[in-house]
N, C-alpha and C. Protein backbone atom coordinates (compact mmCIF):
# COMPACT_ATOMS: atom_id res chain seq x y z
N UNK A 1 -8.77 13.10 4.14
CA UNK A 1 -9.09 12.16 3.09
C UNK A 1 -10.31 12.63 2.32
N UNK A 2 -10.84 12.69 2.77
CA UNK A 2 -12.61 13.50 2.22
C UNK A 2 -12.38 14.88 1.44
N UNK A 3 -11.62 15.26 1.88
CA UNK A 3 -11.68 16.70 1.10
C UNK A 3 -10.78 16.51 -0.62
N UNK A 4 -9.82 15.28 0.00
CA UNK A 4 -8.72 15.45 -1.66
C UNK A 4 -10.08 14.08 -2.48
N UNK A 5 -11.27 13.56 -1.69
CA UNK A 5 -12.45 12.76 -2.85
C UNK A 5 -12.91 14.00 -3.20
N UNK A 6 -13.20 14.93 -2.32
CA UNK A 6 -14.18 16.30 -3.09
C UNK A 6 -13.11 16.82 -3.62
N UNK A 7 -12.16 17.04 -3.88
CA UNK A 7 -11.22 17.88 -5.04
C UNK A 7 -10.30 17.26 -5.63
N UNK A 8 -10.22 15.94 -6.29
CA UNK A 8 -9.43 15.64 -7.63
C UNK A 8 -8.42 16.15 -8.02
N UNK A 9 -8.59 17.52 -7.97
CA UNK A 9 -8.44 18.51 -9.23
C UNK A 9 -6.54 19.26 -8.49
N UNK A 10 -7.15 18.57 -6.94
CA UNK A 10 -5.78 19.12 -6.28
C UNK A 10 -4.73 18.07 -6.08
N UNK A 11 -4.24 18.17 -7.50
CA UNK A 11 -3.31 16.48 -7.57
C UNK A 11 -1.85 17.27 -6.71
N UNK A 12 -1.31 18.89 -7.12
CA UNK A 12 -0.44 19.12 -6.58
C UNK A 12 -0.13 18.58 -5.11
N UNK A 13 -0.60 18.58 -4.16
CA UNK A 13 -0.61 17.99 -3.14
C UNK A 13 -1.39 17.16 -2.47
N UNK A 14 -1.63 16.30 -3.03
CA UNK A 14 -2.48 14.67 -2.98
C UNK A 14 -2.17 13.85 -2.15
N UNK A 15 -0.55 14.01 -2.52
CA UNK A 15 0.38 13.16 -1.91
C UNK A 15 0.05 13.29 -0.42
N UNK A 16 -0.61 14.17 0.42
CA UNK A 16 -1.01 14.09 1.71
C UNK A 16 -2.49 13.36 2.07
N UNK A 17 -3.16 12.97 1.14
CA UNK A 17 -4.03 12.11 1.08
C UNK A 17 -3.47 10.64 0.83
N UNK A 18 -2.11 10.37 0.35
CA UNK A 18 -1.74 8.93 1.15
C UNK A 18 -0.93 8.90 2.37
N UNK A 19 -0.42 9.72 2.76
CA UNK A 19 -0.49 9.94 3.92
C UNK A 19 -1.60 9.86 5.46
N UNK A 20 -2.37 10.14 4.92
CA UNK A 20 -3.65 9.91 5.60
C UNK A 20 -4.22 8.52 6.04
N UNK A 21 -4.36 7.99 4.53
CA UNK A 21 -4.64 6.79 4.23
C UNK A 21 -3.63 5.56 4.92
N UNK A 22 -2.26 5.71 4.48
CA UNK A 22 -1.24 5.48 5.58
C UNK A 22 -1.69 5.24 6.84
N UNK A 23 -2.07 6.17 7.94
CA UNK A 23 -2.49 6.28 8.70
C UNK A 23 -3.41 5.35 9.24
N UNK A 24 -4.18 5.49 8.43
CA UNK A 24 -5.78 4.66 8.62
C UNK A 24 -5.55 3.50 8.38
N UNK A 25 -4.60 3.48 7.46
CA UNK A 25 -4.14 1.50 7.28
C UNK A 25 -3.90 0.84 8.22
N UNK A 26 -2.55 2.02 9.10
CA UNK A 26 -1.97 1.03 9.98
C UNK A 26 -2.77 0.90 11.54
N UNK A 27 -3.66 2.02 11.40
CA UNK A 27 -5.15 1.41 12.75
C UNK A 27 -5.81 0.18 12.28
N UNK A 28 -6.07 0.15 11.37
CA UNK A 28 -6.81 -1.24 10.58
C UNK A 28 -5.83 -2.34 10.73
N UNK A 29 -5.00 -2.47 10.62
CA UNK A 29 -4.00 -3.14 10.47
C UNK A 29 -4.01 -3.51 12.03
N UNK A 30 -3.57 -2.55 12.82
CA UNK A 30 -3.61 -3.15 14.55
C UNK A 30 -4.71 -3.91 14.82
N UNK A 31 -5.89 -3.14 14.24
CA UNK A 31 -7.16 -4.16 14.55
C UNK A 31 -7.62 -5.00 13.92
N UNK A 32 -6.64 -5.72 13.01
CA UNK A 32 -6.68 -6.91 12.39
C UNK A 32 -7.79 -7.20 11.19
N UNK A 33 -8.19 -5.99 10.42
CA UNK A 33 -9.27 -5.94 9.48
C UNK A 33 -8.05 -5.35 8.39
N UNK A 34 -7.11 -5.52 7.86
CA UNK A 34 -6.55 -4.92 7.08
C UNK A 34 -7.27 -5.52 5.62
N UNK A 35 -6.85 -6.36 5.26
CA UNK A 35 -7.64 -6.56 4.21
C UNK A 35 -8.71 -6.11 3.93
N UNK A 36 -9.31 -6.05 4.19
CA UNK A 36 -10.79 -5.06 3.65
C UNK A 36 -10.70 -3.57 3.44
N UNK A 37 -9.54 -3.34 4.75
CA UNK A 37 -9.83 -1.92 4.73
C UNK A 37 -8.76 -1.25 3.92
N UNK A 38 -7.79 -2.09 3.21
CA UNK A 38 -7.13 -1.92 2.38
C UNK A 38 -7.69 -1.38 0.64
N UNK A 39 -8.76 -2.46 0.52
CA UNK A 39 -9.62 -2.62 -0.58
C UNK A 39 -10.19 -1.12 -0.56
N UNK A 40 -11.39 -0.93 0.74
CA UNK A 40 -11.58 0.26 0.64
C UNK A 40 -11.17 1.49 0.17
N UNK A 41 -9.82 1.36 1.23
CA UNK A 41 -8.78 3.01 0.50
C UNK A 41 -8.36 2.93 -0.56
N UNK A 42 -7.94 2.21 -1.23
CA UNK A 42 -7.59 2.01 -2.96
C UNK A 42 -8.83 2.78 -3.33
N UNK A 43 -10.28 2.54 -2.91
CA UNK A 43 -11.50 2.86 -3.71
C UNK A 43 -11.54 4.21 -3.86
N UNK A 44 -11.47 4.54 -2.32
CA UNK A 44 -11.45 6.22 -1.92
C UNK A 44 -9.82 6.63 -2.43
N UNK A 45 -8.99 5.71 -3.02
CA UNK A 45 -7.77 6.84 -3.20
C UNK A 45 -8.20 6.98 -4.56
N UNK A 46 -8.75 6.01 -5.26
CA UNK A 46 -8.94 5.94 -6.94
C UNK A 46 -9.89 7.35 -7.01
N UNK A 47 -11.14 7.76 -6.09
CA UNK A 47 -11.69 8.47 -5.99
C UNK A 47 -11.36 10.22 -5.51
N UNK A 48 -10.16 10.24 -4.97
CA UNK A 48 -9.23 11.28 -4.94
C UNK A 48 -8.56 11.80 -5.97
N UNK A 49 -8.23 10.65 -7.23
CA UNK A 49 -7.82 10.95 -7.91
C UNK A 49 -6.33 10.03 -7.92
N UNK A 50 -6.61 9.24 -6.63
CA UNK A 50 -4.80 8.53 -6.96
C UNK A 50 -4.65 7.46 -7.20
N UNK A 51 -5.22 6.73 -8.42
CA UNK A 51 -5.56 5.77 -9.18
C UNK A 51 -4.11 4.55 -8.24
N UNK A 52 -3.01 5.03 -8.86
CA UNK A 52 -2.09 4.45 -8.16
C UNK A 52 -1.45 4.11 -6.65
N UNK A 53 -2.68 4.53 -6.07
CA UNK A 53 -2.18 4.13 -4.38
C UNK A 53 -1.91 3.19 -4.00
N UNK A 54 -0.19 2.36 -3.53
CA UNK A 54 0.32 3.46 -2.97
C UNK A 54 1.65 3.66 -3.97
N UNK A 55 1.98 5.10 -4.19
CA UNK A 55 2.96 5.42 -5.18
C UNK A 55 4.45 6.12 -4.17
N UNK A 56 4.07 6.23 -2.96
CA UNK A 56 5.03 6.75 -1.87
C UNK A 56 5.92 5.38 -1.50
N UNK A 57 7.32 5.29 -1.97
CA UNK A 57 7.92 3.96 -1.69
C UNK A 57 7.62 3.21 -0.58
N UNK A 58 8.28 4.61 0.82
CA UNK A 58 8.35 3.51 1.90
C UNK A 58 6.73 3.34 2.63
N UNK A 59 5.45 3.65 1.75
CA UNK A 59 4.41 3.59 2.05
C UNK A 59 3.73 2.33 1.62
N UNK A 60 4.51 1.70 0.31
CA UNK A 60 4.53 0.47 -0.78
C UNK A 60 5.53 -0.62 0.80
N UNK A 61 6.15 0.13 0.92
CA UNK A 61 6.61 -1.14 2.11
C UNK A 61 6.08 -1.48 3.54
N UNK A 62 5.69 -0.24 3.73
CA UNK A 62 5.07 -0.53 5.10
C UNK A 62 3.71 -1.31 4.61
N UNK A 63 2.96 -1.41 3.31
CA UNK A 63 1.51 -1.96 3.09
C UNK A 63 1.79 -3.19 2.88
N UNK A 64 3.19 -3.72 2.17
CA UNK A 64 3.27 -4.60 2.12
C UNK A 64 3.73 -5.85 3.28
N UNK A 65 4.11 -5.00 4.04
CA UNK A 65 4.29 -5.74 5.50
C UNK A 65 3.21 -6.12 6.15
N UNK A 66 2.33 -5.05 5.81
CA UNK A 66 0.78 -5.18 7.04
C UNK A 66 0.04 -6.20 5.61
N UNK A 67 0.26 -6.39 5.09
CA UNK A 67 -0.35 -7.42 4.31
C UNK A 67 0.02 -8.69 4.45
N UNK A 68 1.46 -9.12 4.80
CA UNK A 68 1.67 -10.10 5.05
C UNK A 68 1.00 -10.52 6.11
N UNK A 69 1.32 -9.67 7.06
CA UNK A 69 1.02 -9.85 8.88
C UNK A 69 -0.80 -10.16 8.69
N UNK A 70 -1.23 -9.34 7.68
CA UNK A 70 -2.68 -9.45 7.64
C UNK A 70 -3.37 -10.65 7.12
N UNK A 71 -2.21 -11.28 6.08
CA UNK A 71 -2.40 -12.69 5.41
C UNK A 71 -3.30 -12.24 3.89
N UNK A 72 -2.96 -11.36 3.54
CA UNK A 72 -3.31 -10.67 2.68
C UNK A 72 -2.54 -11.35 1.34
N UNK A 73 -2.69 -12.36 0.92
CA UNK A 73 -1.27 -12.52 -0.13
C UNK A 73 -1.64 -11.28 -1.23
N UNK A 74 -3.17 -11.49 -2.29
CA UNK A 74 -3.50 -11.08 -3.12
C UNK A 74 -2.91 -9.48 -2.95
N UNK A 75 -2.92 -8.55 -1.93
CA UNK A 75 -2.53 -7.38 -1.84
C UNK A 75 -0.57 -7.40 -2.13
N UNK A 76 -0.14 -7.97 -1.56
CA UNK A 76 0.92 -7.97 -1.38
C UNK A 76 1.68 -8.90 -3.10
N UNK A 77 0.36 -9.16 -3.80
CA UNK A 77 0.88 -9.74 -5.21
C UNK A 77 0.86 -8.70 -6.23
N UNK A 78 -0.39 -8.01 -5.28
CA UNK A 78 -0.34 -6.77 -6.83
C UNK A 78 0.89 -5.64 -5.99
N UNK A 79 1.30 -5.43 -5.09
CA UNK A 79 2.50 -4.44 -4.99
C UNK A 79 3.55 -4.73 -4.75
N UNK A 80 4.06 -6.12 -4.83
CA UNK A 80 5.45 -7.08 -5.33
C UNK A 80 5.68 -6.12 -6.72
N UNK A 81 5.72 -6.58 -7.57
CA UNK A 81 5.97 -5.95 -9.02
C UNK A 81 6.31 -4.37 -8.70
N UNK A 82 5.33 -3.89 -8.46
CA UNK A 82 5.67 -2.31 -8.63
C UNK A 82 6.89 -1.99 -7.53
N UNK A 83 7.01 -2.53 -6.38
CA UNK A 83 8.43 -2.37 -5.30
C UNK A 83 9.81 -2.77 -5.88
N UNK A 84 9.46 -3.98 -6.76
CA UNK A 84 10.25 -4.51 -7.45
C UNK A 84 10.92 -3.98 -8.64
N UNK A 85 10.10 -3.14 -8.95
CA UNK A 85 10.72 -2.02 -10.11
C UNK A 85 10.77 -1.10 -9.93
N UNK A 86 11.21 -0.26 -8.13
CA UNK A 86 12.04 0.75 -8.28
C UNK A 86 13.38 0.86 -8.24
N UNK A 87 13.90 1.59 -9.00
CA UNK A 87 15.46 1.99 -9.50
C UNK A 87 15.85 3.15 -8.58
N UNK A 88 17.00 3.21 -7.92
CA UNK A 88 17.52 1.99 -7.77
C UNK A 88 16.93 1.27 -5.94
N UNK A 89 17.21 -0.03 -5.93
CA UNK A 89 16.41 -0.62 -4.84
C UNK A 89 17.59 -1.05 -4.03
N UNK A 90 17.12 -0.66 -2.63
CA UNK A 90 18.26 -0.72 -1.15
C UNK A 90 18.17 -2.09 -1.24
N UNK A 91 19.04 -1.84 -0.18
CA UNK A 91 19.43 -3.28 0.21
C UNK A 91 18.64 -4.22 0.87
N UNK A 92 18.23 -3.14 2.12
CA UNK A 92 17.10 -3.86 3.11
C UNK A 92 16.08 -4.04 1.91
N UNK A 93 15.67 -3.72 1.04
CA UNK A 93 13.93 -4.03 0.64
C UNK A 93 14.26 -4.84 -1.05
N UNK A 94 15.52 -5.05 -1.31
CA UNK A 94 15.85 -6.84 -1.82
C UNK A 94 15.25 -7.65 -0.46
N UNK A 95 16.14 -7.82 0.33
CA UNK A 95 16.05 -8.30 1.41
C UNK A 95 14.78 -8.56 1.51
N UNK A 96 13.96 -7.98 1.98
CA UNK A 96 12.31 -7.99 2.23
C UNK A 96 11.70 -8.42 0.83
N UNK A 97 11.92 -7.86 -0.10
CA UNK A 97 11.78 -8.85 -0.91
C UNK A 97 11.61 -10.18 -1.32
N UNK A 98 12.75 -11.11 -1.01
CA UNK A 98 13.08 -12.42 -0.45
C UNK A 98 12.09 -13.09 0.64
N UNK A 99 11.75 -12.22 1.61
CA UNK A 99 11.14 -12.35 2.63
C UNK A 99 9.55 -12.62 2.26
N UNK A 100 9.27 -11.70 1.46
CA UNK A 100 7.73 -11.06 0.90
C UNK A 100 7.33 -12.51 -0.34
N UNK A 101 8.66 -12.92 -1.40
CA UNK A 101 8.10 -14.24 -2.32
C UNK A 101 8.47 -15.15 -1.54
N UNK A 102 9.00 -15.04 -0.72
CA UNK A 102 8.61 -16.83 -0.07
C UNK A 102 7.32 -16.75 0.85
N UNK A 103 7.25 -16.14 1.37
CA UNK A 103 6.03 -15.70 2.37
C UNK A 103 4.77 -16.56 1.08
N UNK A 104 4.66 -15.44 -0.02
CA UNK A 104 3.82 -15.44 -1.08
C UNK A 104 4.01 -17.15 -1.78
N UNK A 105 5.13 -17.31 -2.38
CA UNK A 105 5.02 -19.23 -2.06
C UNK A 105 4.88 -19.88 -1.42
N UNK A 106 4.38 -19.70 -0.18
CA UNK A 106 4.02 -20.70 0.79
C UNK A 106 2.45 -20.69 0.54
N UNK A 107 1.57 -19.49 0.39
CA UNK A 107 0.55 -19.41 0.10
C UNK A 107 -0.34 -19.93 -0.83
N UNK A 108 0.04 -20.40 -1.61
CA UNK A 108 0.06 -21.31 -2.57
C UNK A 108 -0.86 -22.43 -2.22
């Protein structure tokens, strides 16, 4: 993670810096600080250079799960939309979908 904040410049393979991040989510996530530490890596991914983290689909689904579980609505509001507009979208993650706005209307 540290090395793609010191080099930007290496967008060709970045994509292993959400991978990383990935990683680190889902320890945070076991230890029940996800939210925050969610906030964080967005900071350090914006600072890598990956403004858009997370842009890896099934990485957009696994965050959005640990967000629920985390009680995270606000996370899981800003990456509704973008899951929601990939073409074309399986079956299971309509599905989760469904799962993810009612979750998010109850929160309310």
């Amino acid at each position: 993670m540290a090395y793609y904040e010191a080099h930007p410049e290496r967008s060709y393979d970045a994509h292993f810096a959400e991978w990383a991040a990935d990683a680190l989510l889902e320890h945070a996530a076991s230890e029940g600080h996800f939210c925050q530490s969610y906030r964080e890596m967005q900071a350090r991914m914006a600072q890598a250079g990956r403004s858009h983290f997370p842009s890896i689909h099934p990485k957009q689904d696994r965050i959005a799960e640990w967000a629920m579980e985390g009680e995270c609505p606000e996370v899981l509001r800003e990456l509704l939309p973008r899951i929601k507009a990939r073409k074309p979208l399986k079956r299971a993650v309509r599905a989760r979908i469904k799962v993810w706005e009612g979750w998010l209307a109850a929160c309310i």
